[in-house]
PDB file of N, CA and C in Angstrom:
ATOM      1  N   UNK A   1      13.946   0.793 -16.805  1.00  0.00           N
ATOM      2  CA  UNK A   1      14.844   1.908 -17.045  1.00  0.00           C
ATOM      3  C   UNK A   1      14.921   2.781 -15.799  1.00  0.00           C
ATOM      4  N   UNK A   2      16.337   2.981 -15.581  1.00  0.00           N
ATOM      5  CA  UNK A   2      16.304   4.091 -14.052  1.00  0.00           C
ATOM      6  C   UNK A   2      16.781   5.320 -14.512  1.00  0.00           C
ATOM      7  N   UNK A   3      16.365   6.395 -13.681  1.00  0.00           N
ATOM      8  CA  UNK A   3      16.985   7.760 -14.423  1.00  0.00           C
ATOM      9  C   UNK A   3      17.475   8.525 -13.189  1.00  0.00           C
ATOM     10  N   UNK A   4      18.330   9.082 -13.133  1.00  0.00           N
ATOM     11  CA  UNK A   4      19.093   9.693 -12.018  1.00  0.00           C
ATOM     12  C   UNK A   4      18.064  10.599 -11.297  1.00  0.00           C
ATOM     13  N   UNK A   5      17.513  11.448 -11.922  1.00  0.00           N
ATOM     14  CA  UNK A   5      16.209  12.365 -11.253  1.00  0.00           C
ATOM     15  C   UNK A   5      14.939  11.632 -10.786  1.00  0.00           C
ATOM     16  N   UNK A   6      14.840  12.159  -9.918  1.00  0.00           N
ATOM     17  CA  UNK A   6      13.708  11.714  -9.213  1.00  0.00           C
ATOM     18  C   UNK A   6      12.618  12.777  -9.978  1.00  0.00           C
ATOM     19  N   UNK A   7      11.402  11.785 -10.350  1.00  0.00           N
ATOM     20  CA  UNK A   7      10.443  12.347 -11.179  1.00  0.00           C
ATOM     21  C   UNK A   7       8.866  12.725 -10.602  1.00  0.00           C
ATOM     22  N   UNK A   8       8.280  13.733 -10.127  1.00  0.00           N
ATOM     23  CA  UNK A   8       7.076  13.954 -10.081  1.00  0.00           C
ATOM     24  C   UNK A   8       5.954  14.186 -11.173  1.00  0.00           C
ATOM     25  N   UNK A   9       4.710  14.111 -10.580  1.00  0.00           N
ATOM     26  CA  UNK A   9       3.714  14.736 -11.968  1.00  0.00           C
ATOM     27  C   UNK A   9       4.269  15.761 -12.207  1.00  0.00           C
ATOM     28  N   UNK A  10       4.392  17.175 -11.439  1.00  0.00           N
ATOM     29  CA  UNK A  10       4.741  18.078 -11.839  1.00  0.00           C
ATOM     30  C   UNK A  10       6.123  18.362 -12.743  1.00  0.00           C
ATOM     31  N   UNK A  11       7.003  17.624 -12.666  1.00  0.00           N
ATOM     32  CA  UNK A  11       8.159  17.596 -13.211  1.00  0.00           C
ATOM     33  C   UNK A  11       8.489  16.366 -14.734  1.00  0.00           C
ATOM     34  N   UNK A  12       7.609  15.387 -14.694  1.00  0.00           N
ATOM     35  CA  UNK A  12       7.544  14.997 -15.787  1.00  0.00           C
ATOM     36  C   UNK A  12       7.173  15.304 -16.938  1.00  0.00           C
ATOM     37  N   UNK A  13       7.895  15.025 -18.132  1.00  0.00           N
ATOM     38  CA  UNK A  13       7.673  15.581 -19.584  1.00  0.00           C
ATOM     39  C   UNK A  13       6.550  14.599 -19.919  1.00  0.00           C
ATOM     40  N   UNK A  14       5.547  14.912 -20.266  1.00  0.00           N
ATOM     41  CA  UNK A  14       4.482  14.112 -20.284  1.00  0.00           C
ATOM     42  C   UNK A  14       4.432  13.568 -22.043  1.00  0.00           C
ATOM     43  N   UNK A  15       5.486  13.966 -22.595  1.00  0.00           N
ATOM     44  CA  UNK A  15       5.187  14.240 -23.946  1.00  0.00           C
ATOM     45  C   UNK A  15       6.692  13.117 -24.362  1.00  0.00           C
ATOM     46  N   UNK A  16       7.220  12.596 -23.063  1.00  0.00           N
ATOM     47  CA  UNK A  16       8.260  11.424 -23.327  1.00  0.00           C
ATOM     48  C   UNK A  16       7.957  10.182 -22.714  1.00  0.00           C
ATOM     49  N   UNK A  17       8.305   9.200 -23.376  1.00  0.00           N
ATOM     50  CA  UNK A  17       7.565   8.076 -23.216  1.00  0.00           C
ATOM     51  C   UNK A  17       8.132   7.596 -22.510  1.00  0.00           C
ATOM     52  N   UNK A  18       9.639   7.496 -22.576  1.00  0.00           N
ATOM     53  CA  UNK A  18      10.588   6.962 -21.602  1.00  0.00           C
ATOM     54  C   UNK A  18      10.651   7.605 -20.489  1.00  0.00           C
ATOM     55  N   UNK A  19      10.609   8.923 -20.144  1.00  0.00           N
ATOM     56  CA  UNK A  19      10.271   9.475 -18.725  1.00  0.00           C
ATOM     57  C   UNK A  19       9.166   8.940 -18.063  1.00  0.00           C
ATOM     58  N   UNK A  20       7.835   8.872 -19.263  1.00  0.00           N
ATOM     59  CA  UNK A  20       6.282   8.473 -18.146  1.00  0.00           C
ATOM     60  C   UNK A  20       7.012   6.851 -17.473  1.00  0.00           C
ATOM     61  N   UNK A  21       7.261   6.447 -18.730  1.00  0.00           N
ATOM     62  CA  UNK A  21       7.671   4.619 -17.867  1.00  0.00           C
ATOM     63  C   UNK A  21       8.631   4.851 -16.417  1.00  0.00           C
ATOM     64  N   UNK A  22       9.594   5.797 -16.666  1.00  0.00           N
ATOM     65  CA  UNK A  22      10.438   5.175 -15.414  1.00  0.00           C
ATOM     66  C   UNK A  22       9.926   6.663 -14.304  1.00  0.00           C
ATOM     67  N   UNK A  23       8.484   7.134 -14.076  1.00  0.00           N
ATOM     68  CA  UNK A  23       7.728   8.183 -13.411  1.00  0.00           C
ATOM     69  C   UNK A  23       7.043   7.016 -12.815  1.00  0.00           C
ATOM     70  N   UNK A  24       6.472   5.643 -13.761  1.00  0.00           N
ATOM     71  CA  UNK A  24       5.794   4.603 -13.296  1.00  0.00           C
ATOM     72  C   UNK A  24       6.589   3.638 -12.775  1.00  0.00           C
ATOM     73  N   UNK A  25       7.719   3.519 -13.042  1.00  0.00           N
ATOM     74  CA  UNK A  25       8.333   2.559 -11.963  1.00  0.00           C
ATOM     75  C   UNK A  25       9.202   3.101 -10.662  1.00  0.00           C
ATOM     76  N   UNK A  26       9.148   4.505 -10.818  1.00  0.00           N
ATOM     77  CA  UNK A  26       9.065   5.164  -9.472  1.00  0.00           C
ATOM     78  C   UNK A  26       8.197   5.194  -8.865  1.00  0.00           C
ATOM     79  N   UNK A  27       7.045   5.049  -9.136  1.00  0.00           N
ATOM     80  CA  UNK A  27       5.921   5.166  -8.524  1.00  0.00           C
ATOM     81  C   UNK A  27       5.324   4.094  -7.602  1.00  0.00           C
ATOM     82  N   UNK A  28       5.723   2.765  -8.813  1.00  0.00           N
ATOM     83  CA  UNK A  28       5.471   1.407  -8.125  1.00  0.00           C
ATOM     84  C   UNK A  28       6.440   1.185  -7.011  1.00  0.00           C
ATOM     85  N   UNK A  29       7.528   1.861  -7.425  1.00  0.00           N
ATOM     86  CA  UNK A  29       8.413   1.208  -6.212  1.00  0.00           C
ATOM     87  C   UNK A  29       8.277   1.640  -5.136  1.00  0.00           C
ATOM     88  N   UNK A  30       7.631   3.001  -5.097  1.00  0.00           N
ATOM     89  CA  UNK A  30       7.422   3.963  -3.590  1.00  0.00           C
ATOM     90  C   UNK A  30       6.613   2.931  -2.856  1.00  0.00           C
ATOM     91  N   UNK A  31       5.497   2.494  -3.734  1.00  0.00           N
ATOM     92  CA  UNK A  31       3.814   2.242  -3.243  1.00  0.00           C
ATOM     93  C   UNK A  31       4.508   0.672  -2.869  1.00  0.00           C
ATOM     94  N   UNK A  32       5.353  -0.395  -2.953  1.00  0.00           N
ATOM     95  CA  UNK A  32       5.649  -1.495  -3.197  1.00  0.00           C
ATOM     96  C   UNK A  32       6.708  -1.013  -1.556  1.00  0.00           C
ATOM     97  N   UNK A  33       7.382  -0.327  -1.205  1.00  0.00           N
ATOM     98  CA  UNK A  33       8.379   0.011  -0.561  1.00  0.00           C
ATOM     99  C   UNK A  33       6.957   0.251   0.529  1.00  0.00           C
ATOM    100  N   UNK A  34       6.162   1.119   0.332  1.00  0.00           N
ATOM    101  CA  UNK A  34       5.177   1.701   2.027  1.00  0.00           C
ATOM    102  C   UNK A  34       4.466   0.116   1.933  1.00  0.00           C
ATOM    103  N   UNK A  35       4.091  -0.784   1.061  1.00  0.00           N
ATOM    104  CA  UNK A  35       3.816  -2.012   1.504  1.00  0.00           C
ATOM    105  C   UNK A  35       4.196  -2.929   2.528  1.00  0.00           C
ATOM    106  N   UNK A  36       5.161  -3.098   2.024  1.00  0.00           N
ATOM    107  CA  UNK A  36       6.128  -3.682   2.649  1.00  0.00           C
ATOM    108  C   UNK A  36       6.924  -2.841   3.981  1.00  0.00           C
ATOM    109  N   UNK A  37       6.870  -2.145   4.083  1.00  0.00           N
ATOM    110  CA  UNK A  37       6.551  -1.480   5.896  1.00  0.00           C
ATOM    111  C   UNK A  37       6.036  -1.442   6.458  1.00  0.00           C
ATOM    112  N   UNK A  38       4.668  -1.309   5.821  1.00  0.00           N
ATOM    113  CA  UNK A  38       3.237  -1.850   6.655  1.00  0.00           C
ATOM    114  C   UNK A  38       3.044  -3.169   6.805  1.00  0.00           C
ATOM    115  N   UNK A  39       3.730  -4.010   6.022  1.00  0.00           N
ATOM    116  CA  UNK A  39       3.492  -5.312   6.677  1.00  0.00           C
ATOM    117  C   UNK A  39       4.621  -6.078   7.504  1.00  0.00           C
ATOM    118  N   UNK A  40       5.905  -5.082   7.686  1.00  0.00           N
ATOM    119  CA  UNK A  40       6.531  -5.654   8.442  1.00  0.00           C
ATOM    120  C   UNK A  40       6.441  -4.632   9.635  1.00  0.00           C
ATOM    121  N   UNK A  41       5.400  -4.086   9.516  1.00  0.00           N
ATOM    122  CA  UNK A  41       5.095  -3.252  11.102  1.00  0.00           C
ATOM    123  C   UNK A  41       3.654  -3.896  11.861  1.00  0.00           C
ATOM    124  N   UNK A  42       2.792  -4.603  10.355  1.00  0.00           N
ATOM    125  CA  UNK A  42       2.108  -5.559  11.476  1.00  0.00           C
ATOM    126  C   UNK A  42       2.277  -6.851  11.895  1.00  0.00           C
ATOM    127  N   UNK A  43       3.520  -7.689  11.139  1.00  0.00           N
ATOM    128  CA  UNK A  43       4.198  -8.967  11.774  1.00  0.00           C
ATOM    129  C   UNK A  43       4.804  -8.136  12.932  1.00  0.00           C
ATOM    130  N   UNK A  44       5.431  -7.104  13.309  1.00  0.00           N
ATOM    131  CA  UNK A  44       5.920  -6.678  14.658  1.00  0.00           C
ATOM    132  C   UNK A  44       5.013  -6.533  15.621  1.00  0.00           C
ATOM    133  N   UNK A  45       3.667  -6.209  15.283  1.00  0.00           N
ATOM    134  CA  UNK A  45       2.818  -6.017  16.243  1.00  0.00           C
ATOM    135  C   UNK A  45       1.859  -7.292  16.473  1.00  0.00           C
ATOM    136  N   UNK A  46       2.241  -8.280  16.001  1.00  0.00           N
ATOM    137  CA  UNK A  46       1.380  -9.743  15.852  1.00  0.00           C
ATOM    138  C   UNK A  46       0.322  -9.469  15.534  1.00  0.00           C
ATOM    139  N   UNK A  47       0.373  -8.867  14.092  1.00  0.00           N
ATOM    140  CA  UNK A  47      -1.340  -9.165  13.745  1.00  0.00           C
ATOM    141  C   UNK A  47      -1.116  -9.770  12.021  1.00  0.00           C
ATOM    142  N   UNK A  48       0.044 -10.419  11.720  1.00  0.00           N
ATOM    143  CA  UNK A  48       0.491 -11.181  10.283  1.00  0.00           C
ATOM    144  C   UNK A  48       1.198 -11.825  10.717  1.00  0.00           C
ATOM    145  N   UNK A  49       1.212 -12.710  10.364  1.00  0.00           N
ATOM    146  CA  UNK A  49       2.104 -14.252  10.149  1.00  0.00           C
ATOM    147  C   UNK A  49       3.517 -13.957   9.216  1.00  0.00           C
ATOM    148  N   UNK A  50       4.233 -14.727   8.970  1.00  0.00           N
ATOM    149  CA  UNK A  50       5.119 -14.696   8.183  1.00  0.00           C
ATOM    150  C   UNK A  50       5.092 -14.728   6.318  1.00  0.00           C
ATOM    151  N   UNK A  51       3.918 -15.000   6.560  1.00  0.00           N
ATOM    152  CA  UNK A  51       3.225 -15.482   5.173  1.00  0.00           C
ATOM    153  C   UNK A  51       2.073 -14.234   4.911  1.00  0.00           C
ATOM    154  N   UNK A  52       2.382 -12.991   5.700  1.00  0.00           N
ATOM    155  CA  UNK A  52       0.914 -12.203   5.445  1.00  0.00           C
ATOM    156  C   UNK A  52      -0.282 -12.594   5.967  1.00  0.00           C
ATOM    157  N   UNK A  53      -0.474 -14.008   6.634  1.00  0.00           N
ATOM    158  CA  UNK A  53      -2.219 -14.068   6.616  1.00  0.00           C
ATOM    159  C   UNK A  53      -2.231 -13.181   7.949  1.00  0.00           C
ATOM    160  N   UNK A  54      -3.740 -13.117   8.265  1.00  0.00           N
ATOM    161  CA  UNK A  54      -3.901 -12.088   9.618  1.00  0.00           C
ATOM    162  C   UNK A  54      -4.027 -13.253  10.467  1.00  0.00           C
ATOM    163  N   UNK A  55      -3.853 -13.008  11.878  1.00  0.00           N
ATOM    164  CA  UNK A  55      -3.647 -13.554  13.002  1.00  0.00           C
ATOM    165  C   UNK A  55      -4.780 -13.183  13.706  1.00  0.00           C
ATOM    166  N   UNK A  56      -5.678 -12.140  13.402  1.00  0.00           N
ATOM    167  CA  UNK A  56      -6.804 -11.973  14.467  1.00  0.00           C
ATOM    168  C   UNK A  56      -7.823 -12.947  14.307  1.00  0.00           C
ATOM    169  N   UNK A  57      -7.726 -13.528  15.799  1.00  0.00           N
ATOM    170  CA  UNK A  57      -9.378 -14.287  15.303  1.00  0.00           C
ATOM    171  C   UNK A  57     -10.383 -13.292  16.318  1.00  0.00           C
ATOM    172  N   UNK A  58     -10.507 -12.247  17.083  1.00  0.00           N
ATOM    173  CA  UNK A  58     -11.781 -11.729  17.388  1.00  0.00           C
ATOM    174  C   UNK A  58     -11.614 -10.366  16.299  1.00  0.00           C
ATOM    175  N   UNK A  59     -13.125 -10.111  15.891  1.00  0.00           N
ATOM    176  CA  UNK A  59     -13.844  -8.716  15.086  1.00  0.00           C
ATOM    177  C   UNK A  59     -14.231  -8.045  16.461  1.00  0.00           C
ATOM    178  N   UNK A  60     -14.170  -6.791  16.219  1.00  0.00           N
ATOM    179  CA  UNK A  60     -14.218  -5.536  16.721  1.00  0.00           C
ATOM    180  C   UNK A  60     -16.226  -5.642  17.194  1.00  0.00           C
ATOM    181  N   UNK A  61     -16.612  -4.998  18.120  1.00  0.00           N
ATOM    182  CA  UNK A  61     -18.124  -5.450  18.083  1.00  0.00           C
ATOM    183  C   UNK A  61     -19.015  -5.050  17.039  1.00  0.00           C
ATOM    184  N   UNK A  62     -18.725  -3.854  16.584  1.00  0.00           N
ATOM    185  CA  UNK A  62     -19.234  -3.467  15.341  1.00  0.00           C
ATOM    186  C   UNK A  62     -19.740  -4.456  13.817  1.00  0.00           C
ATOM    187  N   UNK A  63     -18.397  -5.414  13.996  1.00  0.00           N
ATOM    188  CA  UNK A  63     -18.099  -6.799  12.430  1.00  0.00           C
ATOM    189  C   UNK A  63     -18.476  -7.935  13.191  1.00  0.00           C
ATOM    190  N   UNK A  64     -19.137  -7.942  14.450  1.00  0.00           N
ATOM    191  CA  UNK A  64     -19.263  -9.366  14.381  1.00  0.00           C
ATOM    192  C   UNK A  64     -20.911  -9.663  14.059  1.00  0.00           C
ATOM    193  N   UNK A  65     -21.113 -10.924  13.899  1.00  0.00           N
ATOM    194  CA  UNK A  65     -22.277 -11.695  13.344  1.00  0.00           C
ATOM    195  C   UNK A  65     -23.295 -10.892  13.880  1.00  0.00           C
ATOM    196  N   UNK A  66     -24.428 -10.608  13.186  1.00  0.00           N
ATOM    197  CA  UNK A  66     -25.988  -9.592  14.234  1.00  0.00           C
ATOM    198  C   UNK A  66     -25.618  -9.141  14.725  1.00  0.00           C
ATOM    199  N   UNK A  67     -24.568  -7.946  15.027  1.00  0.00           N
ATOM    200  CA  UNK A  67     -24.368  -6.529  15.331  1.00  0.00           C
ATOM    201  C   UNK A  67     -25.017  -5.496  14.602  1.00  0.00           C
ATOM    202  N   UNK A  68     -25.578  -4.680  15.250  1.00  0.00           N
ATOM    203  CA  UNK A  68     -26.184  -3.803  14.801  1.00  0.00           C
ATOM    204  C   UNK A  68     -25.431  -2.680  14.080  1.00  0.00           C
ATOM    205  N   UNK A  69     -25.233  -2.322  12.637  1.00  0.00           N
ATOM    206  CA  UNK A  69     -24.039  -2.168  12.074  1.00  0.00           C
ATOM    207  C   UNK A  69     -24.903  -0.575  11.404  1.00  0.00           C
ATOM    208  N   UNK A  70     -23.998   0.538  11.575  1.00  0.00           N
ATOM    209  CA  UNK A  70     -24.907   1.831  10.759  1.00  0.00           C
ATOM    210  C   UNK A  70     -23.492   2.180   9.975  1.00  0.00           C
ATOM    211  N   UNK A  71     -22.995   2.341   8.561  1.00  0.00           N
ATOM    212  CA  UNK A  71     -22.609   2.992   7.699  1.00  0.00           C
ATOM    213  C   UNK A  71     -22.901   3.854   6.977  1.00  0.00           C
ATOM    214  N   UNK A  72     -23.491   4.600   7.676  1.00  0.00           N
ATOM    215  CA  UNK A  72     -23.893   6.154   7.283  1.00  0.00           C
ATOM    216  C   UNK A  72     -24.486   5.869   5.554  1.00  0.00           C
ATOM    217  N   UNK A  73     -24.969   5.315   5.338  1.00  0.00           N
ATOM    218  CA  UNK A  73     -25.411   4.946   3.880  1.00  0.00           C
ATOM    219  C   UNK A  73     -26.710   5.601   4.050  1.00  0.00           C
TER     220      UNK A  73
END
């Protein structure tokens, strides 16, 4: 269902069922839309394939094998 208004938390009737659904498929579509920019901004920068997989084969020195690794844990 599409609805002419663009819907926020703040602006949704929380108390209509048909507003929460199409608040959630606004929502998906934002988050589905910045996806899909981010992954056609890292096939531009050669680090995805056409298919999504990653293209890096070296880790940063931090991720590679017996590096001495501190995560503040």
């Amino acid at each position: 269902m599409r609805t002419a208004k663009r819907l926020t938390i703040e602006t949704v009737n929380l108390d209509d069922e048909r507003e929460m659904d199409a608040l959630d498929e606004q929502m998906i579509e934002a988050g589905l839309e910045r996806i899909r920019a981010e992954g056609d901004e890292l096939r531009r920068r050669g680090l995805l394939d056409a298919q999504g997989s990653v293209l890096l084969d070296k880790l940063p020195p931090d991720m590679r094998e017996n590096s001495e690794r501190d995560f503040g844990g």
